[in-house]
PDB file of N, CA and C in Angstrom:
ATOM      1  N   UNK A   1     -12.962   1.528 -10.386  1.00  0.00           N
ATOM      2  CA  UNK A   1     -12.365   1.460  -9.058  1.00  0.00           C
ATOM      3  C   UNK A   1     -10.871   1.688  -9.178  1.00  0.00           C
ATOM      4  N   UNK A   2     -10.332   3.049  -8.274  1.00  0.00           N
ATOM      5  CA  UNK A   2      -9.053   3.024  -8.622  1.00  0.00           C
ATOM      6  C   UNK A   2      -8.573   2.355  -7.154  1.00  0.00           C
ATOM      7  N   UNK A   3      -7.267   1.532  -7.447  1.00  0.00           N
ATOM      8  CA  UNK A   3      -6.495   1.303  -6.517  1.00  0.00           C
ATOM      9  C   UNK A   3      -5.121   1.865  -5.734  1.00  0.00           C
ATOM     10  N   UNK A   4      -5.166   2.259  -4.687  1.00  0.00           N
ATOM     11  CA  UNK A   4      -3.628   2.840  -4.561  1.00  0.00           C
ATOM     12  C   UNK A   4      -2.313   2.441  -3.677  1.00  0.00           C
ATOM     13  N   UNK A   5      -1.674   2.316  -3.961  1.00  0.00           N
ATOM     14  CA  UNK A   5      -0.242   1.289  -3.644  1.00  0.00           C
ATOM     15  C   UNK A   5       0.535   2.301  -2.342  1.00  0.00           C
ATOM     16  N   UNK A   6       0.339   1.545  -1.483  1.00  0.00           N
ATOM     17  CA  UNK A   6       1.341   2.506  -0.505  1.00  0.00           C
ATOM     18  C   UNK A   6       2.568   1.161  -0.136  1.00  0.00           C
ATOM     19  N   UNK A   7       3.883   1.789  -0.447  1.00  0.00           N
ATOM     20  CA  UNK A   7       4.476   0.708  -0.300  1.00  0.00           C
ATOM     21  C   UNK A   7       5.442   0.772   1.124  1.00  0.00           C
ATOM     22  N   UNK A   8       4.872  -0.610   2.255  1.00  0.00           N
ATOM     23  CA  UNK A   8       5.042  -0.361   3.767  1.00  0.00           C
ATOM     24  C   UNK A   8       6.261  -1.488   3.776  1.00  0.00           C
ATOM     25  N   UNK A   9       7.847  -0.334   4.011  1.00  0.00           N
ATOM     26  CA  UNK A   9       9.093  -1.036   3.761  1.00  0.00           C
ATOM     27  C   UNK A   9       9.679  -1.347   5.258  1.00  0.00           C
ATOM     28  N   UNK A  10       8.801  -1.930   6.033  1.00  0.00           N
ATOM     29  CA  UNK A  10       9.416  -1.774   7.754  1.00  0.00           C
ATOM     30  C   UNK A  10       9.498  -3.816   7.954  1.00  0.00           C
ATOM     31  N   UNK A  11      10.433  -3.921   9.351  1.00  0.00           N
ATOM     32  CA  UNK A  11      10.499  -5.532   9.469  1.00  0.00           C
ATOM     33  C   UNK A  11       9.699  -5.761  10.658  1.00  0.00           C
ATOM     34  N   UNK A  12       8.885  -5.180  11.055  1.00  0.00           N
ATOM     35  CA  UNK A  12       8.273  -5.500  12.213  1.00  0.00           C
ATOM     36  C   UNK A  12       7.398  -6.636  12.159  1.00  0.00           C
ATOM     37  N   UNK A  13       7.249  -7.072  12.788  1.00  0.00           N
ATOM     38  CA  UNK A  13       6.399  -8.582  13.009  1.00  0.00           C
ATOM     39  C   UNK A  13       4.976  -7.980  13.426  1.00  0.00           C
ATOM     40  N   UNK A  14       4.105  -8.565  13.312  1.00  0.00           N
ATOM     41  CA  UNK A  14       2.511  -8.163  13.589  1.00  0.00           C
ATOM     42  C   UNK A  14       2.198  -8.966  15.132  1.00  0.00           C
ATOM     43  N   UNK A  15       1.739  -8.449  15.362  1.00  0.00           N
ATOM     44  CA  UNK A  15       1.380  -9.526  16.952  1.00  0.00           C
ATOM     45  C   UNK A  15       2.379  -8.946  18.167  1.00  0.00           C
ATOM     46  N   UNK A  16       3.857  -8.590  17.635  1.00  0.00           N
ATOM     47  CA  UNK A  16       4.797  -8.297  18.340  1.00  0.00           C
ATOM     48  C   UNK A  16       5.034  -7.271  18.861  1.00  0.00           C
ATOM     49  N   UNK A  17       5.179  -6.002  17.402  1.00  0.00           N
ATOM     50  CA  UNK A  17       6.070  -4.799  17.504  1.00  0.00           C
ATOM     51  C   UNK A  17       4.367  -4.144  17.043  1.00  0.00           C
ATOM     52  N   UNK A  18       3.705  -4.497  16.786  1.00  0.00           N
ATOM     53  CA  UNK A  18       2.667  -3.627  16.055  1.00  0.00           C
ATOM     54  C   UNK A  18       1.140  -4.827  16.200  1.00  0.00           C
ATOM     55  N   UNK A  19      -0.061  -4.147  16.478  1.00  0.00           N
ATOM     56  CA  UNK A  19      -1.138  -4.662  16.013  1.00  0.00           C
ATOM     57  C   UNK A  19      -1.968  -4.485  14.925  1.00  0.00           C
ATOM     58  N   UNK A  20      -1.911  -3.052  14.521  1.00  0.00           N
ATOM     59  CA  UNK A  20      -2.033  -2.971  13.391  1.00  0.00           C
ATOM     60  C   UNK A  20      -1.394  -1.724  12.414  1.00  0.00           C
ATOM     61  N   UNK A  21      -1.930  -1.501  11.055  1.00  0.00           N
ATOM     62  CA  UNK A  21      -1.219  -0.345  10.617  1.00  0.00           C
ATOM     63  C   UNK A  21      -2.492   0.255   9.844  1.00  0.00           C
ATOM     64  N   UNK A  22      -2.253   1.785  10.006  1.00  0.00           N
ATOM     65  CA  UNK A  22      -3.021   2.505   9.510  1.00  0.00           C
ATOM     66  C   UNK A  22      -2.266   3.251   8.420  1.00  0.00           C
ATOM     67  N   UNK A  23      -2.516   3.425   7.097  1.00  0.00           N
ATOM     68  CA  UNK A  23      -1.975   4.029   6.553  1.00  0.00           C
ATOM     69  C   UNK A  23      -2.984   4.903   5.104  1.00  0.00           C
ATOM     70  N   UNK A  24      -3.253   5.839   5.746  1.00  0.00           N
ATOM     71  CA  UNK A  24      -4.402   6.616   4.679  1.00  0.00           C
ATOM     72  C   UNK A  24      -3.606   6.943   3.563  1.00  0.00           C
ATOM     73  N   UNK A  25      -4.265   6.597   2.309  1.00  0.00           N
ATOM     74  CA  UNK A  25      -3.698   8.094   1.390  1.00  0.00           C
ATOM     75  C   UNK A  25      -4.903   8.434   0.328  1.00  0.00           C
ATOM     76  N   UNK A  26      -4.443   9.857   0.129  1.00  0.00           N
ATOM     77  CA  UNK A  26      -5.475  10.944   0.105  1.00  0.00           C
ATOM     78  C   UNK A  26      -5.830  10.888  -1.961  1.00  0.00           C
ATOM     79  N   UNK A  27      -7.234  10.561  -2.017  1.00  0.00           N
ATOM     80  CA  UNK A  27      -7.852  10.537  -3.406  1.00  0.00           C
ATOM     81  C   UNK A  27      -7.240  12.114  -4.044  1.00  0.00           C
ATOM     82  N   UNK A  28      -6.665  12.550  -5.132  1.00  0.00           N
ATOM     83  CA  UNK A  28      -6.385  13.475  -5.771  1.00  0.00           C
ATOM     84  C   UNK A  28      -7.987  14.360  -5.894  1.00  0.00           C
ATOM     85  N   UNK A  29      -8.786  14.055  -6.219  1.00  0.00           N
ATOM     86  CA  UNK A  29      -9.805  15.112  -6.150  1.00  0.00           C
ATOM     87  C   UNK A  29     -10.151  15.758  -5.343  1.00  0.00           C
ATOM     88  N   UNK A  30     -10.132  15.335  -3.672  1.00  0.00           N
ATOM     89  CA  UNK A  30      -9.946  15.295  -2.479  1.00  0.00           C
ATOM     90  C   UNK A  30      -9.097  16.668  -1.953  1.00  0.00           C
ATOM     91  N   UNK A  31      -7.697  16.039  -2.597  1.00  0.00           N
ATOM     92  CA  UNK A  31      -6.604  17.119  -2.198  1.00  0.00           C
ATOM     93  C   UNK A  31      -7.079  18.498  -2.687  1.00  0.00           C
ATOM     94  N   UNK A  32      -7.290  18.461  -4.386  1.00  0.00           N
ATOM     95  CA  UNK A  32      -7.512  19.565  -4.661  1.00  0.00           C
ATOM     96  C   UNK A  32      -8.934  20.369  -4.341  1.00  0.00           C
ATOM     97  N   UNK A  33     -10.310  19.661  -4.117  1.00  0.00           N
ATOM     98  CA  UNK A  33     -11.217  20.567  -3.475  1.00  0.00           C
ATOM     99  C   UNK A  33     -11.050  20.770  -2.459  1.00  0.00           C
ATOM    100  N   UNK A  34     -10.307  20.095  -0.884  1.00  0.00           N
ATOM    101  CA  UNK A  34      -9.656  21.171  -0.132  1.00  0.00           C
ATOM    102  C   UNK A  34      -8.823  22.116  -0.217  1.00  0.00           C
ATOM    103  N   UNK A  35      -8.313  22.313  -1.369  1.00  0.00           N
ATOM    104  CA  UNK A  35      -6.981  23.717  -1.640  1.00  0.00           C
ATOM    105  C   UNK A  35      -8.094  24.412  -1.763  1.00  0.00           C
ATOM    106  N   UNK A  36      -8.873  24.432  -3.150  1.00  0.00           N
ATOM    107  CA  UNK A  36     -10.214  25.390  -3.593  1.00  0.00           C
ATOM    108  C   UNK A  36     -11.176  25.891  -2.843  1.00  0.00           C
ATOM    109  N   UNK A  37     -11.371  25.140  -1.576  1.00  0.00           N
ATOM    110  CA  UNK A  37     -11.874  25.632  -0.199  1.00  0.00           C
ATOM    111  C   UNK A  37     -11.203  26.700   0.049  1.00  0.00           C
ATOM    112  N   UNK A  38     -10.001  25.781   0.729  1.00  0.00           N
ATOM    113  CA  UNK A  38      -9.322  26.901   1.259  1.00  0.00           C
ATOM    114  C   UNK A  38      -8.499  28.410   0.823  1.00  0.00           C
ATOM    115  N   UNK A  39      -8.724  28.134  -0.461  1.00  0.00           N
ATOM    116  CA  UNK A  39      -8.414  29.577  -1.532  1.00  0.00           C
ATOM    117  C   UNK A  39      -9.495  30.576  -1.615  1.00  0.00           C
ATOM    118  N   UNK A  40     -10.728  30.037  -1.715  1.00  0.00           N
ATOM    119  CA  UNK A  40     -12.008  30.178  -1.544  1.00  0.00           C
ATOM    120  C   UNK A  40     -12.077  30.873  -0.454  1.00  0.00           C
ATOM    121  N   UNK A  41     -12.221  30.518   1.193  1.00  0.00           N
ATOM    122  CA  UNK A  41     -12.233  31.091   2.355  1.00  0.00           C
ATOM    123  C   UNK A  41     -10.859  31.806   3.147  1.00  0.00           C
ATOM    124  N   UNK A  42      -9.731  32.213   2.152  1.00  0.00           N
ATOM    125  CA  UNK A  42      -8.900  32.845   2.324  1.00  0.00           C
ATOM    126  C   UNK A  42      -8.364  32.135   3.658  1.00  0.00           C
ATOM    127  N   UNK A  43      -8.015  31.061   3.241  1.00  0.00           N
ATOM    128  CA  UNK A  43      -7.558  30.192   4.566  1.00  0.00           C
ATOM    129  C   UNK A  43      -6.342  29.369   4.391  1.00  0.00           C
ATOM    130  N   UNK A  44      -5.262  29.153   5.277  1.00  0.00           N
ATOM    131  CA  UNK A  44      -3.698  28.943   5.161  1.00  0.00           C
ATOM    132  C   UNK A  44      -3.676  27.109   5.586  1.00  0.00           C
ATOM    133  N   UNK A  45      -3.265  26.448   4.221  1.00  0.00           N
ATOM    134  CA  UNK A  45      -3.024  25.339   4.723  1.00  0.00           C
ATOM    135  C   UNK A  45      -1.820  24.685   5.195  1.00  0.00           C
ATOM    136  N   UNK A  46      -1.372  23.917   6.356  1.00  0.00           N
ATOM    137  CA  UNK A  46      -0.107  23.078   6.339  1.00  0.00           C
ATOM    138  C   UNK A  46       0.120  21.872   5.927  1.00  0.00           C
ATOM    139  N   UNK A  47       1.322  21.429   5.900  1.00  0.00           N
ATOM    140  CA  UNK A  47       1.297  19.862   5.480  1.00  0.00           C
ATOM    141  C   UNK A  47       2.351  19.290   6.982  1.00  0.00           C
ATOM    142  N   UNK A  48       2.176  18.308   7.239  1.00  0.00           N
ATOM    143  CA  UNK A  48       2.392  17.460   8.629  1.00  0.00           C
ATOM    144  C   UNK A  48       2.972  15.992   7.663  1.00  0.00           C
ATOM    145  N   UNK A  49       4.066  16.033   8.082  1.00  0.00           N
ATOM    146  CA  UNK A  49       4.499  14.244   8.647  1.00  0.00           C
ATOM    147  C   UNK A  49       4.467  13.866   9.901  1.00  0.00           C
ATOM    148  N   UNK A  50       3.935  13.069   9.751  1.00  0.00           N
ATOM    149  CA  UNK A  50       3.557  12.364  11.380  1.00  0.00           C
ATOM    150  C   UNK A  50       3.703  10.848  11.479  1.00  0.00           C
TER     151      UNK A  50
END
């Protein structure tokens, strides 16, 4: 089981400013069989901060 550390540096209070937090991050094998897809089906990927 791997574990992965996202480290959430904000002062917001829970209940207050926020109910909850979502914060995905993406398994490395993951990343790369969607590139290989998309190299595969001659298809253009972006990357988004949001």
């Amino acid at each position: 089981y791997k574990v992965r550390i996202v480290a959430q540096g904000f002062t917001q209070k829970e209940g207050i400013d926020y109910q909850e937090v979502f914060a995905p991050v993406a398994n490395l094998d993951s990343v790369r069989t969607l590139i290989a897809l998309a190299a595969k089906h001659d298809l253009e990927l972006d990357q988004m901060d949001v």
